[in-house]
N, C-alpha and C. Protein backbone atom coordinates (compact mmCIF):
# COMPACT_ATOMS: atom_id res chain seq x y z
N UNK A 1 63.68 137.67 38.14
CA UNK A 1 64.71 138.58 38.65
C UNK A 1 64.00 139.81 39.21
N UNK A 2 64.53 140.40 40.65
CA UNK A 2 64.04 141.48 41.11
C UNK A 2 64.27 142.38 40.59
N UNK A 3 63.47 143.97 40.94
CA UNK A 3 63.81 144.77 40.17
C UNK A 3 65.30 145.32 40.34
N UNK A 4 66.04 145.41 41.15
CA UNK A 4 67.25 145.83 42.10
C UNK A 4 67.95 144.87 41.07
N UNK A 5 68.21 143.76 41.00
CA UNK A 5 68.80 142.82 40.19
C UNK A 5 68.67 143.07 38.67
N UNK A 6 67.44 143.54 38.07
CA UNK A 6 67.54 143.85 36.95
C UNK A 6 67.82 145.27 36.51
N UNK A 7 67.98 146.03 37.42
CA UNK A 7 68.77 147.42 36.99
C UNK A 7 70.56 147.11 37.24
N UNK A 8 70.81 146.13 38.39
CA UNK A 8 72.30 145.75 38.29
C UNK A 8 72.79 145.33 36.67
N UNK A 9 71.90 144.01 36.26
CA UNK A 9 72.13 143.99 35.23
C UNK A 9 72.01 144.62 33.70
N UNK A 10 70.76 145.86 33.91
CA UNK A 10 70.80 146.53 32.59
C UNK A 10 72.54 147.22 32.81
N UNK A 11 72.88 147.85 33.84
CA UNK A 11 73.96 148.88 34.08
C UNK A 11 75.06 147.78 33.64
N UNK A 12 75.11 146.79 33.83
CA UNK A 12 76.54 145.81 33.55
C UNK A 12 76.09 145.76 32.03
N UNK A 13 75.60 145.40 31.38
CA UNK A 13 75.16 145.29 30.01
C UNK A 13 75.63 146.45 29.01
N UNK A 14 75.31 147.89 29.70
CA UNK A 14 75.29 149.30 29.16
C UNK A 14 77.00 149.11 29.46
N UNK A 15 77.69 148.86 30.85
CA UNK A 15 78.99 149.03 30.67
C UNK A 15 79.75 148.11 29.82
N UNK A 16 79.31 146.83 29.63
CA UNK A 16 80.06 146.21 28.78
C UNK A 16 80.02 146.42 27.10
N UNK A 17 78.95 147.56 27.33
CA UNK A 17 78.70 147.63 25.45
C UNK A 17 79.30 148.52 25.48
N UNK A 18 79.67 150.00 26.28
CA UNK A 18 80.80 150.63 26.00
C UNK A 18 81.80 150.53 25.85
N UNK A 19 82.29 148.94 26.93
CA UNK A 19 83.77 149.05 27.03
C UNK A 19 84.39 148.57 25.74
N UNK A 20 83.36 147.56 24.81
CA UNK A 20 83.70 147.03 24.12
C UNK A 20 83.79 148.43 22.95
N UNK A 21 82.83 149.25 22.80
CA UNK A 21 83.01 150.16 21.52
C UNK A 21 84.41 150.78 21.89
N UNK A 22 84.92 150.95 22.64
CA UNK A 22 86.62 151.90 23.37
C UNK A 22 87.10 150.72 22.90
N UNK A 23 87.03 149.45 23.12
CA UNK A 23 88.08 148.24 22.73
C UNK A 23 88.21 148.35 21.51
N UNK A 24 86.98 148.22 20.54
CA UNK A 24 86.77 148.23 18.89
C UNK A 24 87.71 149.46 18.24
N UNK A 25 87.56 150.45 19.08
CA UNK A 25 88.21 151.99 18.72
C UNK A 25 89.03 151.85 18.28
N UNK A 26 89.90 151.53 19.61
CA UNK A 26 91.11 151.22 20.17
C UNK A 26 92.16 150.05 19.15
N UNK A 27 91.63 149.14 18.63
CA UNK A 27 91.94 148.34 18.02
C UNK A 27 91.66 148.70 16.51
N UNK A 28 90.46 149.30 16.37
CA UNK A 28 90.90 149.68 15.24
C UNK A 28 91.35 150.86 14.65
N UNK A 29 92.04 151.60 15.55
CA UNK A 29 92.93 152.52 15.42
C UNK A 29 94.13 152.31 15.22
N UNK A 30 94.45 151.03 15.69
CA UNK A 30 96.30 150.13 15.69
C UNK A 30 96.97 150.78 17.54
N UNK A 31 96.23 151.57 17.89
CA UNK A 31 97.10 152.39 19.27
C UNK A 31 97.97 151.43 20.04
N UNK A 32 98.51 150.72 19.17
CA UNK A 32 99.65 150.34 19.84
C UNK A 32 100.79 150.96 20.47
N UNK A 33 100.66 152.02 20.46
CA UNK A 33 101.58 153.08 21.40
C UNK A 33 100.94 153.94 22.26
N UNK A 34 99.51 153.46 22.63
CA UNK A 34 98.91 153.98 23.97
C UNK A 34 98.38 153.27 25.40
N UNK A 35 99.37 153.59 26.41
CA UNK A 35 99.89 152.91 27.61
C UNK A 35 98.77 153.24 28.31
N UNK A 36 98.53 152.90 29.34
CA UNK A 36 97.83 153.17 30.98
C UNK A 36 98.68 152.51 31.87
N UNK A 37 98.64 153.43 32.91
CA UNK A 37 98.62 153.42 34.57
C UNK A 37 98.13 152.34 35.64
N UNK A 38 98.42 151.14 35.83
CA UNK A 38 97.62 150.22 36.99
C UNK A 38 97.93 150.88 38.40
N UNK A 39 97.34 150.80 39.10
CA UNK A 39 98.09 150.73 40.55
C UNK A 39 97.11 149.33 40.81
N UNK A 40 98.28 148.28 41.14
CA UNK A 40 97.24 146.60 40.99
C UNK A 40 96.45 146.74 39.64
N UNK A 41 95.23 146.26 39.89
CA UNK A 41 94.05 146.27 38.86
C UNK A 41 93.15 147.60 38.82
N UNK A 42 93.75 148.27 39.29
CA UNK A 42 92.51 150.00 39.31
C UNK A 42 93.81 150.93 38.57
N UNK A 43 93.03 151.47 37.48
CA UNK A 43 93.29 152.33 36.56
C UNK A 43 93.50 153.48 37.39
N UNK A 44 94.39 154.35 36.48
CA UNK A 44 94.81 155.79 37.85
C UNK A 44 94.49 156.89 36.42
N UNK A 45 93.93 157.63 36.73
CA UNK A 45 93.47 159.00 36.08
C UNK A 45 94.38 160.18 36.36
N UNK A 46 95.22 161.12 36.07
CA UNK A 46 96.00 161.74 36.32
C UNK A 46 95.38 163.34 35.90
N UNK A 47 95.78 164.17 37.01
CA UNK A 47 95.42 165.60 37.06
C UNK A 47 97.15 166.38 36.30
N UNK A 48 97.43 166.93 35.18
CA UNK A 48 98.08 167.09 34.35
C UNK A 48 98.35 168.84 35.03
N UNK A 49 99.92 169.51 35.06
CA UNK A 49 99.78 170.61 34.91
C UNK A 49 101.11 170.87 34.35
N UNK A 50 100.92 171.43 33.30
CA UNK A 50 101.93 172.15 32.43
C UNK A 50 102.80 170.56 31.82
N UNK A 51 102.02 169.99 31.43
CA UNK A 51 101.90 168.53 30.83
C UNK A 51 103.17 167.40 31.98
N UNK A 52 103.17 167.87 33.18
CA UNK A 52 103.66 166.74 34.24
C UNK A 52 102.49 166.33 35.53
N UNK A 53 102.38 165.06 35.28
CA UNK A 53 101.25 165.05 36.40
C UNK A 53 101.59 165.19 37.73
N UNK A 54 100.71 165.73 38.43
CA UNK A 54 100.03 166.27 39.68
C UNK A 54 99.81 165.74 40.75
N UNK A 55 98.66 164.83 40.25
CA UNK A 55 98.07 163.71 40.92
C UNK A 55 97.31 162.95 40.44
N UNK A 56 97.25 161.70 41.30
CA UNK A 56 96.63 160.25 40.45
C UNK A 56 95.73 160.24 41.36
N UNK A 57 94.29 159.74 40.80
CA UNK A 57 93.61 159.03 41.64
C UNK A 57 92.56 157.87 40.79
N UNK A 58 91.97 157.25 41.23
CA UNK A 58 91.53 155.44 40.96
C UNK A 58 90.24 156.40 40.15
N UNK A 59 90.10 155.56 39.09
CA UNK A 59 89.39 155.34 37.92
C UNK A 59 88.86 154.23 36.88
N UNK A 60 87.66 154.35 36.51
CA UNK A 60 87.27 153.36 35.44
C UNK A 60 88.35 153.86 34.53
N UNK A 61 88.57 152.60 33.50
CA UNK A 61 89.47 152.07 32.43
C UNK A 61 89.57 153.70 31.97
N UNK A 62 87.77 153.21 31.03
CA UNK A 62 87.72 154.66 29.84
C UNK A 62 88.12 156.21 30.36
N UNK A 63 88.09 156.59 31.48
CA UNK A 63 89.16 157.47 32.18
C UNK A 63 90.33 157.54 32.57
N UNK A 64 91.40 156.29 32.18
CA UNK A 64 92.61 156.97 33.00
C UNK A 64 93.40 157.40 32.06
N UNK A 65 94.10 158.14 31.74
CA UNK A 65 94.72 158.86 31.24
C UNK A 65 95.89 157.90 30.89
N UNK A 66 95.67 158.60 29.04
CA UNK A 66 96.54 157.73 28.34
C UNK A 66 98.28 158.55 27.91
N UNK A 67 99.01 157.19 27.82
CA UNK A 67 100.23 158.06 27.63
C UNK A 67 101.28 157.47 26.34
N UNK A 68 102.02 157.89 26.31
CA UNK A 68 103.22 157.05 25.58
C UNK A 68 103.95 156.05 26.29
N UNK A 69 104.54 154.87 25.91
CA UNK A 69 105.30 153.96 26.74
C UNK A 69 106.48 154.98 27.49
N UNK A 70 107.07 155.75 26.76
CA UNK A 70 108.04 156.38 27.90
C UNK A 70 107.84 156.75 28.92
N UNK A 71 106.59 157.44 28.46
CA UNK A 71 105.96 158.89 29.44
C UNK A 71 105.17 157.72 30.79
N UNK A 72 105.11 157.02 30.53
CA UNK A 72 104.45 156.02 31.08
C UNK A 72 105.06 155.06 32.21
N UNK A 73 106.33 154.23 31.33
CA UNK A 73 107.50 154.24 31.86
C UNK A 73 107.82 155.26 32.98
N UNK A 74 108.33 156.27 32.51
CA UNK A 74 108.94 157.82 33.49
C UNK A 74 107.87 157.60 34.89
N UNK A 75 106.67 157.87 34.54
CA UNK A 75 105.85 158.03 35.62
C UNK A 75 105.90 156.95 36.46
N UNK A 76 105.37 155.71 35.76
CA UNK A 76 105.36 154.75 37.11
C UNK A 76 106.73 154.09 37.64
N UNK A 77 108.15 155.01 37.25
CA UNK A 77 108.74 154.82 37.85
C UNK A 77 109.12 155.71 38.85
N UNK A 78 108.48 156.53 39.27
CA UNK A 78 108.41 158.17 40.18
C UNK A 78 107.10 157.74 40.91
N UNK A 79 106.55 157.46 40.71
CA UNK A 79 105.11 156.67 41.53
C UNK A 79 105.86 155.73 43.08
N UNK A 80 105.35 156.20 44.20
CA UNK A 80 105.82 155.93 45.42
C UNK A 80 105.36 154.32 45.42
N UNK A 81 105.71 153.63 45.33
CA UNK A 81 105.70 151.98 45.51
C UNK A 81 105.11 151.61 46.60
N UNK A 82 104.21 150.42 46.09
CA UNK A 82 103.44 150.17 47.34
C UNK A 82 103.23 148.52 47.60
N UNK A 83 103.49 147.89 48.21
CA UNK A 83 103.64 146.49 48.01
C UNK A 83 102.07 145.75 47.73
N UNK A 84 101.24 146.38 47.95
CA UNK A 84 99.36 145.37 47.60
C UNK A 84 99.24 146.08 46.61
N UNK A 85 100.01 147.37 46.10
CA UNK A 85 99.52 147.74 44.37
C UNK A 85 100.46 147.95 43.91
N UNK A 86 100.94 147.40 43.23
CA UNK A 86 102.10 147.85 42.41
C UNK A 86 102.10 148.39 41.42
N UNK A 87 102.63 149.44 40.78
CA UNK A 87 102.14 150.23 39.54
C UNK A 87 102.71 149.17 38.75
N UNK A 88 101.95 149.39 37.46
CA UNK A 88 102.28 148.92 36.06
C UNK A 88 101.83 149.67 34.90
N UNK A 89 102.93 149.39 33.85
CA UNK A 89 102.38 149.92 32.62
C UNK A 89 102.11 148.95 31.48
N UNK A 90 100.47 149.29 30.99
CA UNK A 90 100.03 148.03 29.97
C UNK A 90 98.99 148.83 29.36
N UNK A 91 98.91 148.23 27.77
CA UNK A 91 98.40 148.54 26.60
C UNK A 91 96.71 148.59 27.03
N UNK A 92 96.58 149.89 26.84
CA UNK A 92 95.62 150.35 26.69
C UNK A 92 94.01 148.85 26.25
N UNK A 93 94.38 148.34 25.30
CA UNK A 93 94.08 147.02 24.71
C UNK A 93 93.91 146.54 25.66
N UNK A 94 94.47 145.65 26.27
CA UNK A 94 94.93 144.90 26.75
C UNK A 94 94.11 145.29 28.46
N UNK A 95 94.02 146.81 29.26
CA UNK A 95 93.38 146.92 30.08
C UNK A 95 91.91 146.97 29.67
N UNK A 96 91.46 147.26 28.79
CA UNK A 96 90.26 147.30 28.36
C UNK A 96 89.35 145.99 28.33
N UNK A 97 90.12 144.71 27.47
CA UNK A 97 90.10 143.55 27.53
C UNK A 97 89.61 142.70 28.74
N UNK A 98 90.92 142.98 29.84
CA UNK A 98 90.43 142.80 31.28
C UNK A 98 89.12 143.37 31.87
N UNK A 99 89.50 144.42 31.56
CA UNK A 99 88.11 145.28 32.14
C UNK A 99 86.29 144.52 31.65
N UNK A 100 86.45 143.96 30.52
CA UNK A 100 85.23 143.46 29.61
C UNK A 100 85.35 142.39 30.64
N UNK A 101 86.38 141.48 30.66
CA UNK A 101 86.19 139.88 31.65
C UNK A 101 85.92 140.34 32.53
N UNK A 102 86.11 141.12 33.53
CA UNK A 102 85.89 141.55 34.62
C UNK A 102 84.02 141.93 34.82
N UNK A 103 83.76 142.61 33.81
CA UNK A 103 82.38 142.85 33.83
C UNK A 103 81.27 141.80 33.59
N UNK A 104 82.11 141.01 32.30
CA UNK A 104 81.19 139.41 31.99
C UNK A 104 81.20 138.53 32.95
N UNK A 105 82.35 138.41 34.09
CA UNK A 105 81.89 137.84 35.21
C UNK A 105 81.19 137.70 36.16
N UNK A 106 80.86 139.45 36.31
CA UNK A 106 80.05 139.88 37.45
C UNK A 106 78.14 139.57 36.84
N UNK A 107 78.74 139.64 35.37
CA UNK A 107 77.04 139.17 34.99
C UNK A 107 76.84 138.14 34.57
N UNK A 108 77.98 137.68 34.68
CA UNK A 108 77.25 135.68 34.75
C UNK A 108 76.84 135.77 35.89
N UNK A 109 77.77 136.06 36.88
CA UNK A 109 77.59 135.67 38.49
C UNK A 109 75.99 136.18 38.53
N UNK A 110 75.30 137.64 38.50
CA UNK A 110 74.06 137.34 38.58
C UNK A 110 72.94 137.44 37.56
N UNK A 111 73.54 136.69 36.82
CA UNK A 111 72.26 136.15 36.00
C UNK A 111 72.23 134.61 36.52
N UNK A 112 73.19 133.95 36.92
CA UNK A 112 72.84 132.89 37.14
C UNK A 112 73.04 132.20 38.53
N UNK A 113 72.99 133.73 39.64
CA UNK A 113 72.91 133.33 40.78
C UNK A 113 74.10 132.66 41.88
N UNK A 114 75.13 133.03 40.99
CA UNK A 114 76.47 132.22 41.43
C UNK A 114 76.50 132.70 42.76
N UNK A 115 77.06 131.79 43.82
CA UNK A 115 77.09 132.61 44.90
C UNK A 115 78.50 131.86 45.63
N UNK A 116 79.55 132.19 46.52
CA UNK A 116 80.65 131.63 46.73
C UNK A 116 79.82 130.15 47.71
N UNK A 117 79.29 130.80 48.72
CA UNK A 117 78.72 129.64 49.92
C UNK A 117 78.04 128.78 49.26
N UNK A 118 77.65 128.55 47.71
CA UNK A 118 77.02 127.44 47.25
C UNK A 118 78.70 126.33 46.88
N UNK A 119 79.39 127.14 46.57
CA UNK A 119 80.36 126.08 46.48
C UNK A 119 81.36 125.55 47.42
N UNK A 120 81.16 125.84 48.58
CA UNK A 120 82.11 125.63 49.92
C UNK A 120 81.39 123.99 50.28
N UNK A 121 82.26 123.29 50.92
CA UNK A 121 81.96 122.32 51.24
C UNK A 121 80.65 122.16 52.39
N UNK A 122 79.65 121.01 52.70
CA UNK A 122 78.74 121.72 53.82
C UNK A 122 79.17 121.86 55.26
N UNK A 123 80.43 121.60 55.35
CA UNK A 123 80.90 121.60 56.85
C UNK A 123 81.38 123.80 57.00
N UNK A 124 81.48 123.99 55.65
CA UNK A 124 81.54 125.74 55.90
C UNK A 124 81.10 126.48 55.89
N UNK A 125 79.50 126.53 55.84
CA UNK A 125 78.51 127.29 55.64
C UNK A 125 77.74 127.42 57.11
């Protein structure tokens, strides 16, 4: 493995061992009453003033700003709708979770070289 390739993968390694200690937290805290923000699959981080948010903008997991199901509720139903992202509200858990598959994929893919054009038929390459 090149060096470029093996700093991709120390950094996926370092993120997946964090995401998992926030998952462990998280779970073993019970926070079953702490929501996040999707817009699609990208976490939204919220700029807070006088405890009503401001503004959202796209964030890793362990940054977006956590809420109560209401408060959560309330917001992404005041959130301007967008048909390729649709807001959602889901357990903190539960985005974190994703977030780990999301990362273990990208480091299978290069540790073991996965590449899409190896699996296309040879008439598509």
């Amino acid at each position: 493995m090149n060096d470029k390739k093996q700093q991709q993968r120390d950094a996926l390694i370092q993120d997946i061992a964090q995401l998992r200690a926030a998952l462990r937290h998280s779970e073993q805290a019970g926070n079953a009453s702490v929501w996040v923000l999707l817009a699609g699959d990208t976490p939204l981080q919220f700029q807070m003033a006088a405890r009503r948010p401001v503004s959202a903008k796209p964030c890793d997991i362990q940054l977006a700003t956590r809420f109560e199901r209401a408060d959560a509720d309330m917001i992404a139903a005041a959130l301007p709708a967008r048909p390729d992202k649709p807001v959602s509200v889901v357990d903190v858990r539960i985005a974190l979770r994703a977030a780990v598959s999301q990362l273990e994929g990208r480091l299978f893919a290069l540790e073991h070289g996965v590449n899409v054009i190896s699996w296309q038929p040879r008439g598509l390459h």
